[in-house]
C-alpha atoms as a PDB file:
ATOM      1  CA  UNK A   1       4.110  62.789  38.865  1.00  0.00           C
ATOM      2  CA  UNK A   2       2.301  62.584  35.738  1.00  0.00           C
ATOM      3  CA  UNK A   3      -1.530  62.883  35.743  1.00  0.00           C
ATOM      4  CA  UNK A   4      -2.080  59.264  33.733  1.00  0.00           C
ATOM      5  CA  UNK A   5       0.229  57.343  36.606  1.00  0.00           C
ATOM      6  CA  UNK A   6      -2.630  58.814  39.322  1.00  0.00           C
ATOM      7  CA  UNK A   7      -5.288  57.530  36.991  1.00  0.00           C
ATOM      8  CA  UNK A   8      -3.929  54.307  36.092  1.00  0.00           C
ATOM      9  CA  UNK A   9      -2.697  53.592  39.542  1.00  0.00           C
ATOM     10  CA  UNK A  10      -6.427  54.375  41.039  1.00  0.00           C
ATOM     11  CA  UNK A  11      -7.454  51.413  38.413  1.00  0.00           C
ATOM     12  CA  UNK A  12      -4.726  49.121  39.560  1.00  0.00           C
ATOM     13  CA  UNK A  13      -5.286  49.609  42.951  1.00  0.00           C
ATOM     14  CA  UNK A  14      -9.592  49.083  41.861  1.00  0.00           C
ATOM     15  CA  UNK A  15      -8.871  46.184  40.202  1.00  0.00           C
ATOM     16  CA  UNK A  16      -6.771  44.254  43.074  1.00  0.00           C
ATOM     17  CA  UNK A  17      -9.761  45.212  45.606  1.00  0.00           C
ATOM     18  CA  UNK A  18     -12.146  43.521  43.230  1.00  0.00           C
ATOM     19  CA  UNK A  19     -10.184  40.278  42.900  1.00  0.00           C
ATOM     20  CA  UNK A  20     -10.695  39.596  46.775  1.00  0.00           C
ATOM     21  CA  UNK A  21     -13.961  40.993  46.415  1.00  0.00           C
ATOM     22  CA  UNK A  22     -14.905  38.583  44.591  1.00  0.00           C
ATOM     23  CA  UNK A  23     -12.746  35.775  46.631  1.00  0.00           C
ATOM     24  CA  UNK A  24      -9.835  35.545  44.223  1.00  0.00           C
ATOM     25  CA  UNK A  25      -7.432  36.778  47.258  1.00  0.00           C
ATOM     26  CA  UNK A  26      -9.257  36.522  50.491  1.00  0.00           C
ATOM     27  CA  UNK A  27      -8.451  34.546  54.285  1.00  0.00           C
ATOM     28  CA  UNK A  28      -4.682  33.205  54.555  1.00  0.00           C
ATOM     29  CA  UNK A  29      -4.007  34.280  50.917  1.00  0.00           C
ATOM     30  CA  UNK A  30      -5.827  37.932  50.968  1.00  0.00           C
ATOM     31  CA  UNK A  31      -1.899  39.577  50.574  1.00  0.00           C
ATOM     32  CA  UNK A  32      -1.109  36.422  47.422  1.00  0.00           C
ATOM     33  CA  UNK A  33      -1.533  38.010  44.201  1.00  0.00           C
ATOM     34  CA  UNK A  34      -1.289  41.389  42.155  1.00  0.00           C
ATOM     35  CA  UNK A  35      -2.909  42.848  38.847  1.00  0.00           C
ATOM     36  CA  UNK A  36      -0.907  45.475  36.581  1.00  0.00           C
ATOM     37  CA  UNK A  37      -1.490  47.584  33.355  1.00  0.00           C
ATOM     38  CA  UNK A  38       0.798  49.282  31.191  1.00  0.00           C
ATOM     39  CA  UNK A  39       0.817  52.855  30.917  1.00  0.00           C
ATOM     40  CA  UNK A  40      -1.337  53.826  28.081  1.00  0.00           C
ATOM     41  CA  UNK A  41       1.191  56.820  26.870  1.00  0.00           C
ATOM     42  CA  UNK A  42       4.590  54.875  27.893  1.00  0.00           C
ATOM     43  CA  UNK A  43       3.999  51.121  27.210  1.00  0.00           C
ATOM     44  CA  UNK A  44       7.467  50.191  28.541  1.00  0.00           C
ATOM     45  CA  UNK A  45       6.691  51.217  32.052  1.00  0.00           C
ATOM     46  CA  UNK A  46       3.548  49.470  33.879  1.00  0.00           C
ATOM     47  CA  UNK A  47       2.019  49.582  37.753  1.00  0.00           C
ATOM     48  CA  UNK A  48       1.423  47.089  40.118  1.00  0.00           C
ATOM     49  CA  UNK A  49       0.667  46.176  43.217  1.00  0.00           C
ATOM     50  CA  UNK A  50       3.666  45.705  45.318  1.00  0.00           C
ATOM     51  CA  UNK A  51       4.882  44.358  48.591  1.00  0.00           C
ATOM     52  CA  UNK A  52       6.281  45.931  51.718  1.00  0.00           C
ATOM     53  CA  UNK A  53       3.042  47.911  53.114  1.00  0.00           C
ATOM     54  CA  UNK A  54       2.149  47.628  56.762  1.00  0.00           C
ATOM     55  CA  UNK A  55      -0.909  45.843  55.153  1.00  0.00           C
ATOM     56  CA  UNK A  56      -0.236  43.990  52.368  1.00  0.00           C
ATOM     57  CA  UNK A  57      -4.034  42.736  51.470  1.00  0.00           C
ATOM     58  CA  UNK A  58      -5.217  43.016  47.738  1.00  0.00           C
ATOM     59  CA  UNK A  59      -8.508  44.407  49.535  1.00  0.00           C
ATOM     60  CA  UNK A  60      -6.918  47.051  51.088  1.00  0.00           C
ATOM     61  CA  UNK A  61      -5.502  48.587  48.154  1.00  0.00           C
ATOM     62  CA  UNK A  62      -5.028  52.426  47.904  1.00  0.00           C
ATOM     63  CA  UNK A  63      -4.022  54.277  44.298  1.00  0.00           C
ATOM     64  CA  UNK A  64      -0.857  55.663  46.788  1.00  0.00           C
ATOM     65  CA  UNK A  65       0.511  52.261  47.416  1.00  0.00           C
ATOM     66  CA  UNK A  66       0.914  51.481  43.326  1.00  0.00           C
ATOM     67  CA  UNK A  67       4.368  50.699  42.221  1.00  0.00           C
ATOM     68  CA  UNK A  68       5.569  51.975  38.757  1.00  0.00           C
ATOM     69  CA  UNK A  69       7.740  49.579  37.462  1.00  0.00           C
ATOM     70  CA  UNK A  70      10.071  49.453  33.716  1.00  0.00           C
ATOM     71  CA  UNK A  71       9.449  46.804  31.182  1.00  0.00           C
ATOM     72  CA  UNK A  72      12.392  44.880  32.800  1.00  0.00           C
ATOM     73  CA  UNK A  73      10.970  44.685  36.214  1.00  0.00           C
ATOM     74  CA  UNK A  74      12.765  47.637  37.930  1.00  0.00           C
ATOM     75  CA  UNK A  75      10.901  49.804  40.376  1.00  0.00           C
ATOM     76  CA  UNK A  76      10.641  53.410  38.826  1.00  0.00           C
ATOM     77  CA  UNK A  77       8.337  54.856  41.461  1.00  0.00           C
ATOM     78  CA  UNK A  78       6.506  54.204  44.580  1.00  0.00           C
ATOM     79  CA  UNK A  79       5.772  54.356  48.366  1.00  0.00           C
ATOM     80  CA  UNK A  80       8.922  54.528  50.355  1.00  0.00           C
ATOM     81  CA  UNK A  81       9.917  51.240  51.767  1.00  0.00           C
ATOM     82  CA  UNK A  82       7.550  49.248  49.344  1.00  0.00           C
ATOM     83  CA  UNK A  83       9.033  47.470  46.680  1.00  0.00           C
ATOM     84  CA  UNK A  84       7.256  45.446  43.514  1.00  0.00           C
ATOM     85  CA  UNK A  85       5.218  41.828  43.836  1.00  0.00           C
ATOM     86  CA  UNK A  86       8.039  39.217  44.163  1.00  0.00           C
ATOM     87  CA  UNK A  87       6.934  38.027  40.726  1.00  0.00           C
ATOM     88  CA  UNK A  88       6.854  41.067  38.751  1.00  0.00           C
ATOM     89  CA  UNK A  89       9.327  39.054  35.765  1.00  0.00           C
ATOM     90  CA  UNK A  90       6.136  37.362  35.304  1.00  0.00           C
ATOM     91  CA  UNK A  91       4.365  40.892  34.442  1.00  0.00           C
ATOM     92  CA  UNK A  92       7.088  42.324  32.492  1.00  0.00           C
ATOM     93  CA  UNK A  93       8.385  39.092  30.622  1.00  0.00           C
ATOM     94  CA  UNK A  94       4.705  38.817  29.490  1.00  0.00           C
ATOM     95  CA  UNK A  95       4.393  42.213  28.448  1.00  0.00           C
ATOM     96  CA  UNK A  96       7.544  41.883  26.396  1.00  0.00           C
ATOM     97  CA  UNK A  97       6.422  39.230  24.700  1.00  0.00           C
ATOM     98  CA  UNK A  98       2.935  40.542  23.605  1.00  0.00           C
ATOM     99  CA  UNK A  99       2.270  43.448  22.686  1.00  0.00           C
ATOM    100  CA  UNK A 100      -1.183  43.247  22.516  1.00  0.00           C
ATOM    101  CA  UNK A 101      -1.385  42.747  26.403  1.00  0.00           C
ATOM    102  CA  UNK A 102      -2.345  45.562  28.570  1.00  0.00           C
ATOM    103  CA  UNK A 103      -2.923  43.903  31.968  1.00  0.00           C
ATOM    104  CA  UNK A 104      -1.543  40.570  33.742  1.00  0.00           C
ATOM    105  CA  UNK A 105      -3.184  39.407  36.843  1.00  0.00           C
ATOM    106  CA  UNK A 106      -2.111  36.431  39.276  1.00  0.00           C
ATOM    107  CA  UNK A 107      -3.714  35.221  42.116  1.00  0.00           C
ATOM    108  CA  UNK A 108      -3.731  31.810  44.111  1.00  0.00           C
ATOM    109  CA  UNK A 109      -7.787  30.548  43.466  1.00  0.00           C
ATOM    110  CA  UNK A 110      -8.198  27.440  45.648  1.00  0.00           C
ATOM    111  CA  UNK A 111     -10.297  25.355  42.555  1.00  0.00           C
ATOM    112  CA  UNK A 112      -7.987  26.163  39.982  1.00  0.00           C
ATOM    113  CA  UNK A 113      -4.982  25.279  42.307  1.00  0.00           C
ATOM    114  CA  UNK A 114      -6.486  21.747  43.208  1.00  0.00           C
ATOM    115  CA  UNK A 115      -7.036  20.934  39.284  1.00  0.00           C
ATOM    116  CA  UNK A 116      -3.412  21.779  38.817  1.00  0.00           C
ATOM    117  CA  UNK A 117      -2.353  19.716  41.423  1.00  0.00           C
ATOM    118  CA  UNK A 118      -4.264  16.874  40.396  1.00  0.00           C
ATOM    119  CA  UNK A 119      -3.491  17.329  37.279  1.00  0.00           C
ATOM    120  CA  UNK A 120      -7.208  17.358  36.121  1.00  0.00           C
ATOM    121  CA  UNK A 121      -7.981  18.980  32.333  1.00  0.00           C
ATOM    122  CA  UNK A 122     -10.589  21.589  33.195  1.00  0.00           C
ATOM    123  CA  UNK A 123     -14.029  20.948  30.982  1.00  0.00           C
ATOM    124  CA  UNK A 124     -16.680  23.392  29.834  1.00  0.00           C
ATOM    125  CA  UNK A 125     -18.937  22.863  32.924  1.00  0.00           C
ATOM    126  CA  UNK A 126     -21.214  25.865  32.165  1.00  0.00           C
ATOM    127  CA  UNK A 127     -21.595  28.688  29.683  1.00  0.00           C
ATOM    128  CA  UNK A 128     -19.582  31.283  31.452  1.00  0.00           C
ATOM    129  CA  UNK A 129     -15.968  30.709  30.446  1.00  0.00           C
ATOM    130  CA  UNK A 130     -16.722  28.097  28.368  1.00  0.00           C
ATOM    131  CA  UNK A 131     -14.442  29.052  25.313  1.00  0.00           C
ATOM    132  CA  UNK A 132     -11.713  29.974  27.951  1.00  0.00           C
ATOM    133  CA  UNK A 133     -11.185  25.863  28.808  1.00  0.00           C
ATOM    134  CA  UNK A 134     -12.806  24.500  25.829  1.00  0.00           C
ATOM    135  CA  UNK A 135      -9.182  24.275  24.740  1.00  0.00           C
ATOM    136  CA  UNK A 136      -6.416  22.563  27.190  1.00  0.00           C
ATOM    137  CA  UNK A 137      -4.684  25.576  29.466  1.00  0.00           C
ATOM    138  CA  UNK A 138      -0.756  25.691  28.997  1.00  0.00           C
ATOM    139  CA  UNK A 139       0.640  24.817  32.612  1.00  0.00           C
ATOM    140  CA  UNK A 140       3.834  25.819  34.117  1.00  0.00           C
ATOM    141  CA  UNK A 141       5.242  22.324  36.271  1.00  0.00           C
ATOM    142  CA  UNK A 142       6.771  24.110  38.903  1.00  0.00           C
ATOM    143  CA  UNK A 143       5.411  25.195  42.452  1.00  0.00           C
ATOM    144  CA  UNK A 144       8.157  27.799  42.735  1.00  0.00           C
ATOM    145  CA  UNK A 145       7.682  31.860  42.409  1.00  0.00           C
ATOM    146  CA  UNK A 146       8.608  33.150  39.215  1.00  0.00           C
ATOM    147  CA  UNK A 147      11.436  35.487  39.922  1.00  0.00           C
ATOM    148  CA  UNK A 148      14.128  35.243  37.422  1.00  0.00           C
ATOM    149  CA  UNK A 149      14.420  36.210  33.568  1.00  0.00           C
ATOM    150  CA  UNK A 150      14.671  32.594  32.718  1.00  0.00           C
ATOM    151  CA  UNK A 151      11.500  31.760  34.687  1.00  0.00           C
ATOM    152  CA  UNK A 152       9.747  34.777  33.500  1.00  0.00           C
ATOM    153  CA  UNK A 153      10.549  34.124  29.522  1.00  0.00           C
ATOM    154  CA  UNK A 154       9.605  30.296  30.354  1.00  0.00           C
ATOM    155  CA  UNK A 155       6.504  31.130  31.511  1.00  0.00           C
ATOM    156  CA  UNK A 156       5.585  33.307  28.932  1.00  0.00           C
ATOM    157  CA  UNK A 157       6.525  31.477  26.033  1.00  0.00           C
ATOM    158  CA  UNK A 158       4.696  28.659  27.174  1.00  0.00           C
ATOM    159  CA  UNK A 159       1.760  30.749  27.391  1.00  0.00           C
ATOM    160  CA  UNK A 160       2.067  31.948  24.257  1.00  0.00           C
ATOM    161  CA  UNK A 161      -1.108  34.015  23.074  1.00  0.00           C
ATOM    162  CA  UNK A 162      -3.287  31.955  25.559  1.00  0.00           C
ATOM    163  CA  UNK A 163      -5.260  34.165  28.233  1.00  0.00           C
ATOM    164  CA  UNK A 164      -4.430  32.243  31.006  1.00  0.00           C
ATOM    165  CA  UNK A 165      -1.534  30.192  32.141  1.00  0.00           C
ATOM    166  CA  UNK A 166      -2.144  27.464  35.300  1.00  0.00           C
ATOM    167  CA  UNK A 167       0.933  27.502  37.578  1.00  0.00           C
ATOM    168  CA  UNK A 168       1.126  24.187  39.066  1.00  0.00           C
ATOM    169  CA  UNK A 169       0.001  23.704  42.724  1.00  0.00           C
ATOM    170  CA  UNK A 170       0.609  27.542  42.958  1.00  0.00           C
ATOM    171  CA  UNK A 171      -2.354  29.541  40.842  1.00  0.00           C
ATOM    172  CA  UNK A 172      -2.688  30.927  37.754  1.00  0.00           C
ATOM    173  CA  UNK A 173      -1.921  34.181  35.265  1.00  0.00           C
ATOM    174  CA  UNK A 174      -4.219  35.908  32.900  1.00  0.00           C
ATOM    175  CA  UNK A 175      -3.254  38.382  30.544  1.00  0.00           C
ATOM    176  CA  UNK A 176      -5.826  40.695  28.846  1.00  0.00           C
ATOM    177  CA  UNK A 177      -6.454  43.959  26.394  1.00  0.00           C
ATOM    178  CA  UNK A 178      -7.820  45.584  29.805  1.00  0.00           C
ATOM    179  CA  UNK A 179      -7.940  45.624  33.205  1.00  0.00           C
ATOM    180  CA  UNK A 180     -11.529  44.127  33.222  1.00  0.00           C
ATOM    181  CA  UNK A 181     -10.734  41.942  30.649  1.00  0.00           C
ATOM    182  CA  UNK A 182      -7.949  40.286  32.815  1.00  0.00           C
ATOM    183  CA  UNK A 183      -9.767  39.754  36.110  1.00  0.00           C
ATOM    184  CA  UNK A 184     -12.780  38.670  34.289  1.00  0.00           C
ATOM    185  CA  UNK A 185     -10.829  36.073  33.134  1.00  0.00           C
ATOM    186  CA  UNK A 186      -9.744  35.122  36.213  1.00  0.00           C
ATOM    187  CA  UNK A 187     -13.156  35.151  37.516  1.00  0.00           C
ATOM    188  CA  UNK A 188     -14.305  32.628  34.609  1.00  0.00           C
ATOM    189  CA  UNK A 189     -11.324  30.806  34.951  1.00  0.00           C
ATOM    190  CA  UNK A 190     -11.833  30.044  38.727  1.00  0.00           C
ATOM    191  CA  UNK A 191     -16.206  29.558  38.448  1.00  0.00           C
ATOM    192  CA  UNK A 192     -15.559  26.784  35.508  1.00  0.00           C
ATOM    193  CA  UNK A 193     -12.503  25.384  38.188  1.00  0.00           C
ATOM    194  CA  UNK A 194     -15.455  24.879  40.670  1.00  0.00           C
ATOM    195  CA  UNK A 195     -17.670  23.693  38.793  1.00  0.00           C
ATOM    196  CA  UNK A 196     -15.065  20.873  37.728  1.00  0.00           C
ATOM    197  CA  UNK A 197     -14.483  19.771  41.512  1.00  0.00           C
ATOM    198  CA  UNK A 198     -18.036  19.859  42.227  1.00  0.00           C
ATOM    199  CA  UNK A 199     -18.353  17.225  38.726  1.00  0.00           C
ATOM    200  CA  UNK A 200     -15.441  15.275  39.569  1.00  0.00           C
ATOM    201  CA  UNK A 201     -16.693  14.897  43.496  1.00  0.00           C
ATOM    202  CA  UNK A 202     -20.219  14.036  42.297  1.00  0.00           C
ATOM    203  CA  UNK A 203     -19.983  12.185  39.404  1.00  0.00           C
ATOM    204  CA  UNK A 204     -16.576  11.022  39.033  1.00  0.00           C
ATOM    205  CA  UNK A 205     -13.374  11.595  36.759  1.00  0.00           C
ATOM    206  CA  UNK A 206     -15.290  10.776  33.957  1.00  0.00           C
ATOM    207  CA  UNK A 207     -18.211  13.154  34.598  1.00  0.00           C
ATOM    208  CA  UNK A 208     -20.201  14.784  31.505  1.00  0.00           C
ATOM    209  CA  UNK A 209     -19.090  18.048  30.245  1.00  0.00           C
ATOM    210  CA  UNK A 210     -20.006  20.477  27.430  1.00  0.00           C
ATOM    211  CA  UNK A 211     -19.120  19.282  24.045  1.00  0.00           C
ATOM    212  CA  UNK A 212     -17.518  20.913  21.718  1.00  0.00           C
ATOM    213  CA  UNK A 213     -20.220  21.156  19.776  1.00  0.00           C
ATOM    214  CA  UNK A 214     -22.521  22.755  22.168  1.00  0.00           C
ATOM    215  CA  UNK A 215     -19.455  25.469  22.471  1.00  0.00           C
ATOM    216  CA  UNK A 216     -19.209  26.274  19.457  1.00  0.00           C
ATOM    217  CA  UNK A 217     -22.777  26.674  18.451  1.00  0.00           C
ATOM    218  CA  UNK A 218     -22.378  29.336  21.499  1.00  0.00           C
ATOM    219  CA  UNK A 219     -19.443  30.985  20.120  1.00  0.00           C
ATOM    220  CA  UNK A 220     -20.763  31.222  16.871  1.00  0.00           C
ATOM    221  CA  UNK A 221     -23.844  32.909  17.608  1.00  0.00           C
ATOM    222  CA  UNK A 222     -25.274  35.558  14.999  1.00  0.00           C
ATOM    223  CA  UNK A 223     -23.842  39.378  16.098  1.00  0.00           C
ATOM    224  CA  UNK A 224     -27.110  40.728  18.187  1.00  0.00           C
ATOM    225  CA  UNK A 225     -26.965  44.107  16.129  1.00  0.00           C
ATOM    226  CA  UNK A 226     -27.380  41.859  12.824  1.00  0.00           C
ATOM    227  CA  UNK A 227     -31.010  40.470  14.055  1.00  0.00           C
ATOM    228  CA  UNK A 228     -33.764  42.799  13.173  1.00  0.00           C
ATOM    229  CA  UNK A 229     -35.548  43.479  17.025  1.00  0.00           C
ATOM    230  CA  UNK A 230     -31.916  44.674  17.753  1.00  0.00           C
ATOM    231  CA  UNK A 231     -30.558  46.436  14.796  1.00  0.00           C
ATOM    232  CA  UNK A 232     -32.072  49.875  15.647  1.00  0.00           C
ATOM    233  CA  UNK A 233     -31.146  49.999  19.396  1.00  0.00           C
ATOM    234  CA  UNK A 234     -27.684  48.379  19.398  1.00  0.00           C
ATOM    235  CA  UNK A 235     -24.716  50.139  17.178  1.00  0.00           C
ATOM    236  CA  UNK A 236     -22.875  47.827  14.579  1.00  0.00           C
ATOM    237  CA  UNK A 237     -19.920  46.603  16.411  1.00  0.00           C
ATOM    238  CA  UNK A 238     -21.413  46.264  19.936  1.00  0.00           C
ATOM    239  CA  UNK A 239     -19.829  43.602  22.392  1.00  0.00           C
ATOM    240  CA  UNK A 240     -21.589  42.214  25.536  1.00  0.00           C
ATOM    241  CA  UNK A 241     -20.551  42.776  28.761  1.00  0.00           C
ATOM    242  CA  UNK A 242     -20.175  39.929  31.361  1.00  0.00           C
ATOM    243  CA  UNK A 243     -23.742  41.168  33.057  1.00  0.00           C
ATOM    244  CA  UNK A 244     -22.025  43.948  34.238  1.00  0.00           C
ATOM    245  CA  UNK A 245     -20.163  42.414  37.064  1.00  0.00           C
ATOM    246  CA  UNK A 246     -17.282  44.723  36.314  1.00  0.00           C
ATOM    247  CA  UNK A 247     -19.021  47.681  36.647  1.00  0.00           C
ATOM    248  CA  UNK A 248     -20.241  46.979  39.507  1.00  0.00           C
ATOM    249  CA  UNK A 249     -17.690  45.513  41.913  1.00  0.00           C
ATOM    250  CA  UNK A 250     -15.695  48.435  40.496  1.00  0.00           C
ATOM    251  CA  UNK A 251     -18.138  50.565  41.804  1.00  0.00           C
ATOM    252  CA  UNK A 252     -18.701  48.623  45.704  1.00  0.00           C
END
């Protein structure tokens, strides 16, 4: 086996213990769910979490229980008896279609499964995620699993370049550069779902959110490095991390 699947499929297997660490897959739904990346020196093969284990929970994730699976969906390697996630067209059929995308993860978060439900537009609630709703979410109308080519290219052309897609009544897909990129997403994606119920219960359908404007003069912020107390201590170029919450739940 090639040194680069044991280090990619010790990050999978990371990254699905962090996403019911943080209680994207945890009590009746701790097995729902899976996160992948592509294989940085063969991009048309991936790994994933699969099915088929004794115990199936994202939490209890070992690098040995990764499934390598081909850019169509077929399993290339893998624990005996195990097989890939039941929706791994939804992985591969977003892969195809963008390039740019290194990781896909899906999970079943309760807030984000009411909205779609309801059929509720999520609103910048707070400052964390904001950008990621300030736009309407593409939404897939259909409760079922995404197992066929036809579902799989559905989904992912309705997605189109968005991060996330909202499955309706089911959960929701995020797509991302990165491993940590994806799940934070997620995370985001889920907090500003929450904070929507909690609005809705308390102050109605019609409850304030944050305006566009507001968002924007966030978003458009000037660079850190470019003011002058910074320029000397951060390098031209520098992004912020999200508080380091990766880094550390990667590290629990």
């Amino acid at each position: 086996m090639p040194r680069e699947w044991d280090e990619v499929k010790y990050e999978v297997a990371v990254a699905n213990r962090v996403l019911a660490e943080v209680g994207l897959a945890t009590g009746f739904r701790a097995s729902l769910g899976h996160a992948s990346m592509r294989l940085p020196n063969d991009p048309d093969k991936f790994v994933v979490k699969g099915r088929g284990y004794a115990v199936d929970a994202l939490h209890s994730m070992k690098p040995e229980d990764m499934i390598v699976v081909d850019i169509e969906g077929y399993k290339v390697d893998g624990p005996v008896g195990s097989s890939q996630p039941f929706e791994v067209i939804m992985h591969s059929s977003i892969m195809k279609a963008r390039p740019e995308v290194n990781s896909v993860v899906h999970v079943h978060p309760h807030y984000t499964i009411l909205a779609t439900t309801l059929g509720r537009r999520l609103r910048p609630m707070n400052q964390e995620g904001a950008q990621l709703v300030q736009r309407e979410l593409p939404v897939w109308n259909h409760v079922k699993t995404v197992q066929t080519e036809e579902e799989g290219a559905e989904v992912a052309q309705l997605m189109g370049d968005s991060p996330v897609i909202l499955l309706r009544g089911h959960g929701a897909t995020s797509a991302g550069s990165s491993l940590e990129d994806a799940v934070m997403t997620m995370m985001q994606l889920e907090e500003q779902a929450k904070m929507n119920y909690w609005a809705h219960s308390s102050a109605g359908p019609d409850h304030p959110y944050l305006e566009d404007e507001l968002v924007d003069e966030m978003s458009g912020r000037t660079p850190l490095p470019q003011l002058p107390h910074f320029a000397q201590v951060l390098p031209s170029g520098w992004r912020p991390r999200v508080g380091g919450v990766w880094q550390y739940y990667t590290r629990v």
